[in-house]
PDB file of N, CA and C in Angstrom:
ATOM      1  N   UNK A   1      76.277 165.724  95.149  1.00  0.00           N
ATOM      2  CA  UNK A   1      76.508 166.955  94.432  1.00  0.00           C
ATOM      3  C   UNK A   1      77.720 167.648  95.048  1.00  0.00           C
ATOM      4  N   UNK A   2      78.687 167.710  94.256  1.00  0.00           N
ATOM      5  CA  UNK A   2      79.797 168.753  94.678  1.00  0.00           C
ATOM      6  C   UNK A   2      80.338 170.550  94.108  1.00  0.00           C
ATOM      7  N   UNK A   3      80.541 170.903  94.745  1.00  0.00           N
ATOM      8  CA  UNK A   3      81.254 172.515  93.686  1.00  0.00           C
ATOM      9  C   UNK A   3      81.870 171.783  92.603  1.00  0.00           C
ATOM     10  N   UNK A   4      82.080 170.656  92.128  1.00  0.00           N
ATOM     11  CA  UNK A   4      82.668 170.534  90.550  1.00  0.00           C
ATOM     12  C   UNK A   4      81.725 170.409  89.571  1.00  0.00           C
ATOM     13  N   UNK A   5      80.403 170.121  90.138  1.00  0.00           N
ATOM     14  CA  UNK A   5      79.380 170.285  88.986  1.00  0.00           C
ATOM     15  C   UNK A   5      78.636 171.547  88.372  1.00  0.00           C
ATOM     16  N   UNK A   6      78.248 171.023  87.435  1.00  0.00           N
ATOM     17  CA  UNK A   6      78.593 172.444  87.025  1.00  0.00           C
ATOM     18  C   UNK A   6      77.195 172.769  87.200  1.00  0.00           C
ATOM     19  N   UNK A   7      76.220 172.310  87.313  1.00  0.00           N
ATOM     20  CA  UNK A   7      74.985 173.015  87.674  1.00  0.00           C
ATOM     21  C   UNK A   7      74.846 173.251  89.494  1.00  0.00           C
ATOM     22  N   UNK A   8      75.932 172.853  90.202  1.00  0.00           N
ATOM     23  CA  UNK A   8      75.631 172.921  91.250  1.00  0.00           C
ATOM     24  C   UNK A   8      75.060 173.605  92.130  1.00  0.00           C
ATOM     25  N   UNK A   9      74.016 173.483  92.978  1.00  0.00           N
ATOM     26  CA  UNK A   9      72.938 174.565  93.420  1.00  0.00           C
ATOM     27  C   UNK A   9      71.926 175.318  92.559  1.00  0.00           C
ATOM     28  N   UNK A  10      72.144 174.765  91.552  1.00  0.00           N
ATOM     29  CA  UNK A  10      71.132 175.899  90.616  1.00  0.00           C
ATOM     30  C   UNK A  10      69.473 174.985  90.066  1.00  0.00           C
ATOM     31  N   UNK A  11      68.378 176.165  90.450  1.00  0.00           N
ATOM     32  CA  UNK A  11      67.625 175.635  90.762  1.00  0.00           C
ATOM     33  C   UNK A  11      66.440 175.425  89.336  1.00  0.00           C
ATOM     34  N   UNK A  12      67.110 175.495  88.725  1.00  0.00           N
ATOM     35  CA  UNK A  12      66.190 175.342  87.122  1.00  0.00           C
ATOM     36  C   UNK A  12      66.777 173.895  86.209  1.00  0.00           C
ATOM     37  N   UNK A  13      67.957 173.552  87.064  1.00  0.00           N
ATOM     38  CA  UNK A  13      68.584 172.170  86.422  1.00  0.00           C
ATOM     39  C   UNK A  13      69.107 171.382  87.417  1.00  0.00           C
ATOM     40  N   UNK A  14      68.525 170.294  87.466  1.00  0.00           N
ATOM     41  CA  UNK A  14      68.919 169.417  88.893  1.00  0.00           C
ATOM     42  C   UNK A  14      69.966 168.456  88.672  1.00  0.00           C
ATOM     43  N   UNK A  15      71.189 168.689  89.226  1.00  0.00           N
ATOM     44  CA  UNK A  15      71.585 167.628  89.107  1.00  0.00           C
ATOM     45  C   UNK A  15      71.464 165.918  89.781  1.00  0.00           C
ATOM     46  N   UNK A  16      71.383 165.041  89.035  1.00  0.00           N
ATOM     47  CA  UNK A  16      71.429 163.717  89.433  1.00  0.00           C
ATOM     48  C   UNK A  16      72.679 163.095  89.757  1.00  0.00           C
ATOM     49  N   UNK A  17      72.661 162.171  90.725  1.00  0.00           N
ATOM     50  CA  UNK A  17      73.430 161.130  91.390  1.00  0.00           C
ATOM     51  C   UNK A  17      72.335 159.518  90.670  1.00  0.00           C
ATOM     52  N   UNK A  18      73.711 158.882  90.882  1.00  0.00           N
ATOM     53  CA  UNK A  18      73.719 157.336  90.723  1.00  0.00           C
ATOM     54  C   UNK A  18      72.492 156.630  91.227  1.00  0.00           C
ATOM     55  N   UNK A  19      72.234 157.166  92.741  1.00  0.00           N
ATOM     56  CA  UNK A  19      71.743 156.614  93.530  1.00  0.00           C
ATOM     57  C   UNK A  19      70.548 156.737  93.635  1.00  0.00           C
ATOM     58  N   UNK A  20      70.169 157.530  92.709  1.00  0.00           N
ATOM     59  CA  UNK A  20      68.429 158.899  92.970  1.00  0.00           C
ATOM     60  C   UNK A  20      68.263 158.819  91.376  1.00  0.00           C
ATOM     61  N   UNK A  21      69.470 158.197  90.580  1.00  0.00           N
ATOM     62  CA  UNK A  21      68.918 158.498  88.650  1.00  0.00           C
ATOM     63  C   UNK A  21      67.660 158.002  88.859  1.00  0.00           C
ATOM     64  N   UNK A  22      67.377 156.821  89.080  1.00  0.00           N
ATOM     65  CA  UNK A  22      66.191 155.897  88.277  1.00  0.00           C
ATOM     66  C   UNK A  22      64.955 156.465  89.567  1.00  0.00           C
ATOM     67  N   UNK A  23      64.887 156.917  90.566  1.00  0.00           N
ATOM     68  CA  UNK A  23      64.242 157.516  91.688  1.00  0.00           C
ATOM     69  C   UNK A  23      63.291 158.677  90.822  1.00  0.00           C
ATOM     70  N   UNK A  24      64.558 159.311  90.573  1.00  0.00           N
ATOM     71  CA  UNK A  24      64.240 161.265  89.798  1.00  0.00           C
ATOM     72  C   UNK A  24      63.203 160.575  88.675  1.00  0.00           C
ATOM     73  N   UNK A  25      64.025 159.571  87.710  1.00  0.00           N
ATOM     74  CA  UNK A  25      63.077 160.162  86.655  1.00  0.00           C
ATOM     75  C   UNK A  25      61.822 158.865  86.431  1.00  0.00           C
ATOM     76  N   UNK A  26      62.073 158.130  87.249  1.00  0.00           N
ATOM     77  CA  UNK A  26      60.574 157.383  87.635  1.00  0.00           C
ATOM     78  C   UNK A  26      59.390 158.215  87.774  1.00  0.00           C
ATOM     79  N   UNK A  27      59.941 158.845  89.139  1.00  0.00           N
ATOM     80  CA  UNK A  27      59.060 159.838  90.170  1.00  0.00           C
ATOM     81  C   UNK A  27      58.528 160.726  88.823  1.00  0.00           C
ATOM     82  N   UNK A  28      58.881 161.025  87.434  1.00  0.00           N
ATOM     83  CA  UNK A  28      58.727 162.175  86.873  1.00  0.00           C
ATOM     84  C   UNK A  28      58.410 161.169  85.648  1.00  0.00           C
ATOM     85  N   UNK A  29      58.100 159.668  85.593  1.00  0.00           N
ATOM     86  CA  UNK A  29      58.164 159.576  83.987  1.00  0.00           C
ATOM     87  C   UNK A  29      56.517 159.678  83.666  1.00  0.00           C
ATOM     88  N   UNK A  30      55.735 160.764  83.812  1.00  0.00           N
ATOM     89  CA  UNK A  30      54.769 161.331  82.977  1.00  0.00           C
ATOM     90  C   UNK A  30      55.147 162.493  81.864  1.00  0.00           C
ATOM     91  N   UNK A  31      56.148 162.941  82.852  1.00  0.00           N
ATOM     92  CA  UNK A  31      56.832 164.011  82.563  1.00  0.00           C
ATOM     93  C   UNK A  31      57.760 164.395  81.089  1.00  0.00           C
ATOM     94  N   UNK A  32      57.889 165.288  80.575  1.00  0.00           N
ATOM     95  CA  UNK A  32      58.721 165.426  79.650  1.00  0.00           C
ATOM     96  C   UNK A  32      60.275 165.627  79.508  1.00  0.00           C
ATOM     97  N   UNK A  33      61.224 165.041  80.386  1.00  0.00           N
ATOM     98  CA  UNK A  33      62.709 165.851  80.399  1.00  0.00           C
ATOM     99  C   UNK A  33      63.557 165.710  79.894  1.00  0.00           C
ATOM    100  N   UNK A  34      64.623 166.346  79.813  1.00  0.00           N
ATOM    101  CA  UNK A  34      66.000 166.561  79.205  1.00  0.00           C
ATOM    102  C   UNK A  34      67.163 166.257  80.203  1.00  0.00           C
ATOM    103  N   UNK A  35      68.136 165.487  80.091  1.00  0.00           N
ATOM    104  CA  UNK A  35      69.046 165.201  81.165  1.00  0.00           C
ATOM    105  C   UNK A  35      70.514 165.810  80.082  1.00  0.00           C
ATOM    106  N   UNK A  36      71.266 166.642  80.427  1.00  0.00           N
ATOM    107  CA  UNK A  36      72.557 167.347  80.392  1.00  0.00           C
ATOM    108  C   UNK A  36      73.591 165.998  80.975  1.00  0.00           C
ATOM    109  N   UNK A  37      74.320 165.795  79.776  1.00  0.00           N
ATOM    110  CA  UNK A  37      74.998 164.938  80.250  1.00  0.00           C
ATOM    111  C   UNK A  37      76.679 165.550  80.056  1.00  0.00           C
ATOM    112  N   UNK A  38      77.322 165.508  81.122  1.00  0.00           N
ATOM    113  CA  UNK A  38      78.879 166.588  80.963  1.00  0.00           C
ATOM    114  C   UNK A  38      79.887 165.811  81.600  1.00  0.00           C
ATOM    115  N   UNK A  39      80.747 166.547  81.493  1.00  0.00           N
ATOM    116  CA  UNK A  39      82.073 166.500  81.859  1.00  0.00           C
ATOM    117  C   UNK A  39      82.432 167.786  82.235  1.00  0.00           C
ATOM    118  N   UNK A  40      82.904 168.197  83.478  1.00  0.00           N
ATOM    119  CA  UNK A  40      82.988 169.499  84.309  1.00  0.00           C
ATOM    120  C   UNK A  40      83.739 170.061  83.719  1.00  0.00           C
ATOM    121  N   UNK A  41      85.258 169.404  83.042  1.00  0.00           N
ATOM    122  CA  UNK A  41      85.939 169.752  82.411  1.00  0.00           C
ATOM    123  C   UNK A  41      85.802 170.025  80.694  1.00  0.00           C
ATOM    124  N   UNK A  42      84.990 169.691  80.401  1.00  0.00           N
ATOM    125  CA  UNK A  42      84.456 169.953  78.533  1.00  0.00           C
ATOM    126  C   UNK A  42      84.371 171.215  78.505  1.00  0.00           C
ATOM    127  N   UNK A  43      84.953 171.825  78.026  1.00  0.00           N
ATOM    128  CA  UNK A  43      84.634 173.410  77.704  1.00  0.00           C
ATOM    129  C   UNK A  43      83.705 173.791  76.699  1.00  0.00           C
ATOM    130  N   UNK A  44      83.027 172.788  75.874  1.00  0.00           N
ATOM    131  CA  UNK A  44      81.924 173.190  75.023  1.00  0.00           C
ATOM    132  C   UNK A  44      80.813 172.979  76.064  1.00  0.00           C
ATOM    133  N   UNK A  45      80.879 172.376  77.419  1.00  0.00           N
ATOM    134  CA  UNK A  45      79.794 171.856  78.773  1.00  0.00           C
ATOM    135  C   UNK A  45      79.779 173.589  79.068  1.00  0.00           C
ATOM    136  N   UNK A  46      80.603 174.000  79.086  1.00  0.00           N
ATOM    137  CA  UNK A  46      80.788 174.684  80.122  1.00  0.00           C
ATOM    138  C   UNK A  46      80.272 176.447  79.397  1.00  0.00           C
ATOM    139  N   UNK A  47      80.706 176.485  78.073  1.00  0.00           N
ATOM    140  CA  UNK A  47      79.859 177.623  77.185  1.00  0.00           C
ATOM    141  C   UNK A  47      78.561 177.199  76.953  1.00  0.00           C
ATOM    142  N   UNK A  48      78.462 175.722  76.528  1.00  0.00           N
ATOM    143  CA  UNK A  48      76.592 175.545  76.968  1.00  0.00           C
ATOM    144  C   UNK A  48      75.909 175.949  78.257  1.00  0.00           C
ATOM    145  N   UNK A  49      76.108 176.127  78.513  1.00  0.00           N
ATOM    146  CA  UNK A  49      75.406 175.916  80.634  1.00  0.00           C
ATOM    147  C   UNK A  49      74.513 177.068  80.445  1.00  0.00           C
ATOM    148  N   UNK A  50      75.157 178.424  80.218  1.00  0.00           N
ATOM    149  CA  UNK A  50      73.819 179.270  80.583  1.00  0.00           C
ATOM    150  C   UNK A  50      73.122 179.497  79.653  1.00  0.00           C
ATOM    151  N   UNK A  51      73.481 178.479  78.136  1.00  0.00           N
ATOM    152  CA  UNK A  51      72.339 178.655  77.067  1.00  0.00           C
ATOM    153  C   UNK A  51      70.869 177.513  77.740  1.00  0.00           C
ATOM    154  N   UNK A  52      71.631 176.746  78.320  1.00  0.00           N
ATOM    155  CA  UNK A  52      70.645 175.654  78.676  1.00  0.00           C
ATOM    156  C   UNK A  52      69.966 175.860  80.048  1.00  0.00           C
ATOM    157  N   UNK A  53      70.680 176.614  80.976  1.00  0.00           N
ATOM    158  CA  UNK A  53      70.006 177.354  81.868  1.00  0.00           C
ATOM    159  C   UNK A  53      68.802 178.259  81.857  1.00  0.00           C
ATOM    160  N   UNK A  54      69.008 179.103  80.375  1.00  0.00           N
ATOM    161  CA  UNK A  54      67.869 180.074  79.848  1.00  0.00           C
ATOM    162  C   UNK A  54      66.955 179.140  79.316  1.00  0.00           C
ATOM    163  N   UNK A  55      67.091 177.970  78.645  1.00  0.00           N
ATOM    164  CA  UNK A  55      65.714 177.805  77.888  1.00  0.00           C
ATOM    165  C   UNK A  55      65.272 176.517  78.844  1.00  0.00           C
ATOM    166  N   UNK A  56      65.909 176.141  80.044  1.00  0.00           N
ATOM    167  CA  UNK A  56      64.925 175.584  81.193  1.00  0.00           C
ATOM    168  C   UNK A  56      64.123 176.395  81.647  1.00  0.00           C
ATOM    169  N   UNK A  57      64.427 177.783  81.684  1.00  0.00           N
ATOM    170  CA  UNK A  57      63.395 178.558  82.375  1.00  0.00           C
ATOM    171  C   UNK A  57      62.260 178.899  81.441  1.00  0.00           C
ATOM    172  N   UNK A  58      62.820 178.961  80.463  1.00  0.00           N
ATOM    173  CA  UNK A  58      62.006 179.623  79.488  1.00  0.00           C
ATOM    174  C   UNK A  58      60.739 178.208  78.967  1.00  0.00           C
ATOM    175  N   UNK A  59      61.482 177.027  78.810  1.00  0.00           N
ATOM    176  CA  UNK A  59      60.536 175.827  78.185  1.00  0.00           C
ATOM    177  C   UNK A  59      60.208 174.692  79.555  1.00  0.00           C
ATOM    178  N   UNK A  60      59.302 175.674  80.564  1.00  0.00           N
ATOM    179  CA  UNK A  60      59.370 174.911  81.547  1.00  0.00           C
ATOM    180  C   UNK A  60      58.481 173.568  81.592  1.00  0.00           C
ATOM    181  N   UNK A  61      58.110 173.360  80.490  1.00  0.00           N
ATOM    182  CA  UNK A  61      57.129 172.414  80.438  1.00  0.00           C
ATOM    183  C   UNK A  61      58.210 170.735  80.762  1.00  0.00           C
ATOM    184  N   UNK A  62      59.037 171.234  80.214  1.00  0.00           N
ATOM    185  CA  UNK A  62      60.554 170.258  80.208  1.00  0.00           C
ATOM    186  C   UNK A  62      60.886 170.291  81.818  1.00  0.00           C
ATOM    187  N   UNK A  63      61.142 169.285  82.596  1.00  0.00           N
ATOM    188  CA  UNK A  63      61.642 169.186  83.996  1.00  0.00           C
ATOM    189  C   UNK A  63      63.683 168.659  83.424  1.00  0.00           C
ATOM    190  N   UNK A  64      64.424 169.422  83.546  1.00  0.00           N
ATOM    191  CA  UNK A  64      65.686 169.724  83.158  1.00  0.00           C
ATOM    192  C   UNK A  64      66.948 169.318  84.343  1.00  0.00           C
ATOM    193  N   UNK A  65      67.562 168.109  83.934  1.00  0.00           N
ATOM    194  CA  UNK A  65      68.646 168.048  84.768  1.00  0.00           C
ATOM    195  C   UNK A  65      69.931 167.475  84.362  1.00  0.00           C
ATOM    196  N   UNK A  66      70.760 167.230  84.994  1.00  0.00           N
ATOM    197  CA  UNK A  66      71.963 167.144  84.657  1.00  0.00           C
ATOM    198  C   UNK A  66      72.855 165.893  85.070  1.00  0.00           C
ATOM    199  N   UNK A  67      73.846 165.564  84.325  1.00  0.00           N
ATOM    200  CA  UNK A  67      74.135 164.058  85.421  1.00  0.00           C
ATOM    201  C   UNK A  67      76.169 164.404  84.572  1.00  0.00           C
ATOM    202  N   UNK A  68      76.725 164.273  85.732  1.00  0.00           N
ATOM    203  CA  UNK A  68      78.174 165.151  85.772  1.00  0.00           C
ATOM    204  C   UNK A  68      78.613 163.028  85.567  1.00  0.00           C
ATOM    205  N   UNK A  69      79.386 162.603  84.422  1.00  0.00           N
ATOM    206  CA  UNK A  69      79.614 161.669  84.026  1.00  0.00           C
ATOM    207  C   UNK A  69      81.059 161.209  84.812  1.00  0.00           C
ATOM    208  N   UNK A  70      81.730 162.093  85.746  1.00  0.00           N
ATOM    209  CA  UNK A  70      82.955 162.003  86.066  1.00  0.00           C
ATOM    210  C   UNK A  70      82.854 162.150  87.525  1.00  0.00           C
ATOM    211  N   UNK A  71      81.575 162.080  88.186  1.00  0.00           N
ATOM    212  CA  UNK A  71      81.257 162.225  89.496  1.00  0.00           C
ATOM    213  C   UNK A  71      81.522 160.914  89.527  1.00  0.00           C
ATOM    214  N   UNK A  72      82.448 159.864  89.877  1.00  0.00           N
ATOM    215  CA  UNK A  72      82.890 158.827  90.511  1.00  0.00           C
ATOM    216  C   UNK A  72      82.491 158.111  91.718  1.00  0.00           C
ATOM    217  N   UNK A  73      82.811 159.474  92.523  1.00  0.00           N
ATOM    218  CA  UNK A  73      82.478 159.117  94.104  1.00  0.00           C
ATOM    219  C   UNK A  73      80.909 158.858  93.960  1.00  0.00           C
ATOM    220  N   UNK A  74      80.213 159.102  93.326  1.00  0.00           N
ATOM    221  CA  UNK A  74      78.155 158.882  93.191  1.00  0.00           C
ATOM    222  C   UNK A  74      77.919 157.672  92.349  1.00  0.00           C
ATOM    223  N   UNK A  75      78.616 157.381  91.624  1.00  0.00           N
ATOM    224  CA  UNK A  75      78.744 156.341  90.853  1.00  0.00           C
ATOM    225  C   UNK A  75      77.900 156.328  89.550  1.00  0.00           C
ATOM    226  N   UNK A  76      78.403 157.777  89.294  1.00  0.00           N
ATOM    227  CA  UNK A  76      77.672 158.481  87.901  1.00  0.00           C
ATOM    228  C   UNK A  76      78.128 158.137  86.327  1.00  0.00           C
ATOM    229  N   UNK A  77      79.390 157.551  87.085  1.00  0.00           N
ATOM    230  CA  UNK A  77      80.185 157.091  85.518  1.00  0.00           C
ATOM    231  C   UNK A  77      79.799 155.686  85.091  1.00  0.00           C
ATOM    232  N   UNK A  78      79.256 154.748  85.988  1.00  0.00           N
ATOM    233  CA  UNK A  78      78.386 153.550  85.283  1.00  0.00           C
ATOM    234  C   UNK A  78      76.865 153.643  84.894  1.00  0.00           C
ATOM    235  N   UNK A  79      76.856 155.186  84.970  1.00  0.00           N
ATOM    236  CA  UNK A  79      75.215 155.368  84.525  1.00  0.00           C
ATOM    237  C   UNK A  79      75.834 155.792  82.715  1.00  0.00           C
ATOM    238  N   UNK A  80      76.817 156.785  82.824  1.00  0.00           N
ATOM    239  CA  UNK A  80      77.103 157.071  81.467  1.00  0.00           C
ATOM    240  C   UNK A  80      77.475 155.626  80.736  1.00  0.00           C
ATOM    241  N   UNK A  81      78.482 154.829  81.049  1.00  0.00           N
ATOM    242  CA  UNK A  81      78.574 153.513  80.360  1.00  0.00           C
ATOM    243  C   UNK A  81      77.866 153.214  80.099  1.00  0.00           C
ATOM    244  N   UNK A  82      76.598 152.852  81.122  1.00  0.00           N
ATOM    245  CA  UNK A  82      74.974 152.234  80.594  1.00  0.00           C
ATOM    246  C   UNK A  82      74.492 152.700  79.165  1.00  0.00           C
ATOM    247  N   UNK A  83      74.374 154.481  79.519  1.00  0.00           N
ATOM    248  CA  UNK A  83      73.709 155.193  78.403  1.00  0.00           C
ATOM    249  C   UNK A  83      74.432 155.064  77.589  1.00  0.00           C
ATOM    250  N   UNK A  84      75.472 154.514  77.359  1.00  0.00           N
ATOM    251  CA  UNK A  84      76.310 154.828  75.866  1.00  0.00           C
ATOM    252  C   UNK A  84      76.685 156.274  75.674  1.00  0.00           C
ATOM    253  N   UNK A  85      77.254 156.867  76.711  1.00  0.00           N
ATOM    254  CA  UNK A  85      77.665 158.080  76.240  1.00  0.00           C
ATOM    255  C   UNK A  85      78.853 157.883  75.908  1.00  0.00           C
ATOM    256  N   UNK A  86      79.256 158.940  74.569  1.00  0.00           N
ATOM    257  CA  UNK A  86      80.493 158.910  74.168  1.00  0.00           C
ATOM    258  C   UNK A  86      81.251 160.017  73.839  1.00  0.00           C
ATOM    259  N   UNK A  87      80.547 161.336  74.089  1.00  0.00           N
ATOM    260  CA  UNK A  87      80.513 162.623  74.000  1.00  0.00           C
ATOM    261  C   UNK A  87      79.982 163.354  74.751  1.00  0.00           C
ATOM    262  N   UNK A  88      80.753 164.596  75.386  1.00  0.00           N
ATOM    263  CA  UNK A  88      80.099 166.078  76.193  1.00  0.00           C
ATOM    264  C   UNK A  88      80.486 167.249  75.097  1.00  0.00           C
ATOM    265  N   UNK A  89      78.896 167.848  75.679  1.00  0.00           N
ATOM    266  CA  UNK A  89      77.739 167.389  76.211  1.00  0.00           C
ATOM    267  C   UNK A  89      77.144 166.852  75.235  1.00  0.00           C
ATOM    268  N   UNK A  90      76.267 165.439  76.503  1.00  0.00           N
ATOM    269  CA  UNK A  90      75.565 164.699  75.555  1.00  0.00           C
ATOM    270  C   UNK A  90      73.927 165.389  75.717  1.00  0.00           C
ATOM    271  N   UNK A  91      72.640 165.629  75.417  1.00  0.00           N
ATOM    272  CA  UNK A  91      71.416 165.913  75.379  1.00  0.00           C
ATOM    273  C   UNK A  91      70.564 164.495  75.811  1.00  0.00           C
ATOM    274  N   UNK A  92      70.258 163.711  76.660  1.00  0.00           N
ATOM    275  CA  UNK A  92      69.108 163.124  76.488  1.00  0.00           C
ATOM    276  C   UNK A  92      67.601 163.804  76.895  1.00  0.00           C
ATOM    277  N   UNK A  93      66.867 162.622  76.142  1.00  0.00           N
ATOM    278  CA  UNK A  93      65.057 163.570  76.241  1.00  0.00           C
ATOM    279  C   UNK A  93      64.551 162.296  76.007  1.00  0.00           C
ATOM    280  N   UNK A  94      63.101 162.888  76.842  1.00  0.00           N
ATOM    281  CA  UNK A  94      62.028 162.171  76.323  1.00  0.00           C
ATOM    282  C   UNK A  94      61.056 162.776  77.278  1.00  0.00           C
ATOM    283  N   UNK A  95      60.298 162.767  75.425  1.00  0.00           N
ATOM    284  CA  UNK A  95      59.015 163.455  75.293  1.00  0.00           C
ATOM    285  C   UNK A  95      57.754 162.916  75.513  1.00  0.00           C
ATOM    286  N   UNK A  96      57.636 161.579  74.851  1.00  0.00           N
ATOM    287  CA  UNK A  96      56.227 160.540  75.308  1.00  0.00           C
ATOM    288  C   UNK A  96      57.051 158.886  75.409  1.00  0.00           C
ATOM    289  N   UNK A  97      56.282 158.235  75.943  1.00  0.00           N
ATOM    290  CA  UNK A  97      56.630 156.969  76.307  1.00  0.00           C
ATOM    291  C   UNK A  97      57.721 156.741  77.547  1.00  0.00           C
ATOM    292  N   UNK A  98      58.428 155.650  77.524  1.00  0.00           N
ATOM    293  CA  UNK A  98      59.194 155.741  78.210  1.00  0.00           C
ATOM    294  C   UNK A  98      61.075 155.678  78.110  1.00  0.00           C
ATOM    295  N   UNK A  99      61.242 156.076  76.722  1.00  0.00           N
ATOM    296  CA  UNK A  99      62.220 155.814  76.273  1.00  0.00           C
ATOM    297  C   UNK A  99      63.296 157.450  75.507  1.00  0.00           C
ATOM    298  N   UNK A 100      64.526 157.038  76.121  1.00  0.00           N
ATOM    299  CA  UNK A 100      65.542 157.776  76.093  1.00  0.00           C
ATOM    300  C   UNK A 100      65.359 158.170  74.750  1.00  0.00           C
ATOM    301  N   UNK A 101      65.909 159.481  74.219  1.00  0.00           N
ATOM    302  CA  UNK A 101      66.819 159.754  72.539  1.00  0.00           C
ATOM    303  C   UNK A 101      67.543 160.667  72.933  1.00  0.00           C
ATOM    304  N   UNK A 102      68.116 160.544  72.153  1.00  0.00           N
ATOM    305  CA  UNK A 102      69.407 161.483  72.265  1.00  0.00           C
ATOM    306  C   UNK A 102      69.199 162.589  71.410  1.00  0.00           C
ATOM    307  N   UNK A 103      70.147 163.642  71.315  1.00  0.00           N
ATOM    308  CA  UNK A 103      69.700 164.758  70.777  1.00  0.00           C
ATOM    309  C   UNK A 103      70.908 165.201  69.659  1.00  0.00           C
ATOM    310  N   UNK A 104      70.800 164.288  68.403  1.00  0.00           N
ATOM    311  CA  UNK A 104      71.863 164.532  67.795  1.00  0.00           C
ATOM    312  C   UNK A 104      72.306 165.625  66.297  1.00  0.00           C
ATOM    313  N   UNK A 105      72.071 166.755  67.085  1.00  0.00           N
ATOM    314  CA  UNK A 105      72.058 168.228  66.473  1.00  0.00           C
ATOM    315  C   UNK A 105      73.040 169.029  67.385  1.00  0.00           C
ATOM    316  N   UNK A 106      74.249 169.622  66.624  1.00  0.00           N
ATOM    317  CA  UNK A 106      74.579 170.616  67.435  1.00  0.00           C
ATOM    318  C   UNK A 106      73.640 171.119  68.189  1.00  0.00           C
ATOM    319  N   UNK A 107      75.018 172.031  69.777  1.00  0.00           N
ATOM    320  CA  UNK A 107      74.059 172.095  70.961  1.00  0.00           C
ATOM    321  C   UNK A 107      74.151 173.900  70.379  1.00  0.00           C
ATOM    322  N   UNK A 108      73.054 174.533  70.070  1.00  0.00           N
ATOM    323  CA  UNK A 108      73.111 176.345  69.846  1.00  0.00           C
ATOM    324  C   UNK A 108      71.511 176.325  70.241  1.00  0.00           C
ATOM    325  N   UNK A 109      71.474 177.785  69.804  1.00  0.00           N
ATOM    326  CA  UNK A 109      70.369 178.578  69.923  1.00  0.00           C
ATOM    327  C   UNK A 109      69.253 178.173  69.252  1.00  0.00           C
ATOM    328  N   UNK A 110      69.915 177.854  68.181  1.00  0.00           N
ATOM    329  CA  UNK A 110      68.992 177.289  66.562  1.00  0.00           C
ATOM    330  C   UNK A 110      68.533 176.543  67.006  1.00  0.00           C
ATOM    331  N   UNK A 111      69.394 175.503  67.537  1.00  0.00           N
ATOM    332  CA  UNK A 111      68.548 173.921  67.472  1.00  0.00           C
ATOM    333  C   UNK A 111      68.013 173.616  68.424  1.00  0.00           C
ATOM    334  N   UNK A 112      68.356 174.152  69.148  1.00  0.00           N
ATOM    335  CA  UNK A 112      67.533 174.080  70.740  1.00  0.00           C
ATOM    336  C   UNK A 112      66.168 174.345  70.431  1.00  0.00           C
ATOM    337  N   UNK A 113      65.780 175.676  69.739  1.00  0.00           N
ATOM    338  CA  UNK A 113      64.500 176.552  69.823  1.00  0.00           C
ATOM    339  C   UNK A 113      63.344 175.691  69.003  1.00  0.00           C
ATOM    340  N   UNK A 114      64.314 174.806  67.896  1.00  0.00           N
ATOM    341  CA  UNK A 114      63.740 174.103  67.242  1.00  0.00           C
ATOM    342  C   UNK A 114      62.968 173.143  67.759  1.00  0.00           C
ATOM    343  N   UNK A 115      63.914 172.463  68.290  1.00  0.00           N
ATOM    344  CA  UNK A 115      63.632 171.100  69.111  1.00  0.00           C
ATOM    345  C   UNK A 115      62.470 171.436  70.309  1.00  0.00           C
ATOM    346  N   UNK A 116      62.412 172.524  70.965  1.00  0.00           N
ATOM    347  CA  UNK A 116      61.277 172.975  71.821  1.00  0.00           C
ATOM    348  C   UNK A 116      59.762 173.545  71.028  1.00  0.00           C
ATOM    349  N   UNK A 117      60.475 174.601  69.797  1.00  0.00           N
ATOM    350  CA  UNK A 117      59.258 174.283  69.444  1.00  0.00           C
ATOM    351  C   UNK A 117      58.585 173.338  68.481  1.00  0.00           C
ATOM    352  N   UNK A 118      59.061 172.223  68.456  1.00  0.00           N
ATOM    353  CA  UNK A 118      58.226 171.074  67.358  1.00  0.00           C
ATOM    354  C   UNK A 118      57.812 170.011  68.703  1.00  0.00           C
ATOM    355  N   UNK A 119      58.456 170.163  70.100  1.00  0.00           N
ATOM    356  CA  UNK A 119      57.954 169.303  70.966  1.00  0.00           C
ATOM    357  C   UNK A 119      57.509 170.095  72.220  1.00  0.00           C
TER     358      UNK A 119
END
């Protein structure tokens, strides 16, 4: 984790490393979460952050983190290749089972509230 991420230190969205991805969300796959997928530099990353900051706190049932696709030195950018990311910010989730989706709805207020409350 460095000062270029953008959740850095903040304690309602964790960011992930390379080395701890499959660790974090093992350790948690009962769990329901959302992984923030960015680019430090995306400026639509960067006006999202404290919408997605508020409704981690708010939809805590969701364990919420983040994975900075340009963290190099962690070796975060062959996790995005893996996932097929091709856009910031990207949304992944999952709600039951053990399998990724993506979240392909503009990132706002609307769709967020939606998406929390139908899951």
């Amino acid at each position: 984790m460095t000062i270029n991420d953008l959740y850095y230190k903040n304690k309602y969205i964790i960011e992930l490393k390379a080395n701890k991805f499959k660790d974090n969300l093992v350790k948690n796959g009962g769990d329901k979460y959302i992984i923030v997928v960015y680019s430090p530099d995306c400026e639509a990353c960067k006006q999202n952050k404290d919408l997605l900051i508020e409704h981690s706190i708010i939809y805590n049932s969701f364990k919420f983190y983040a994975l900075n696709c340009f963290n190099i030195k962690e070796g975060n950018d062959n996790i995005c290749v893996n996932l097929n990311i091709t856009s910031y910010p990207t949304i992944l989730y999952k709600t039951t089972g053990d399998k990724l989706h993506k979240f392909k709805h503009q990132i706002n207020e609307k769709t967020l509230e939606q998406f929390f409350n139908f899951n």
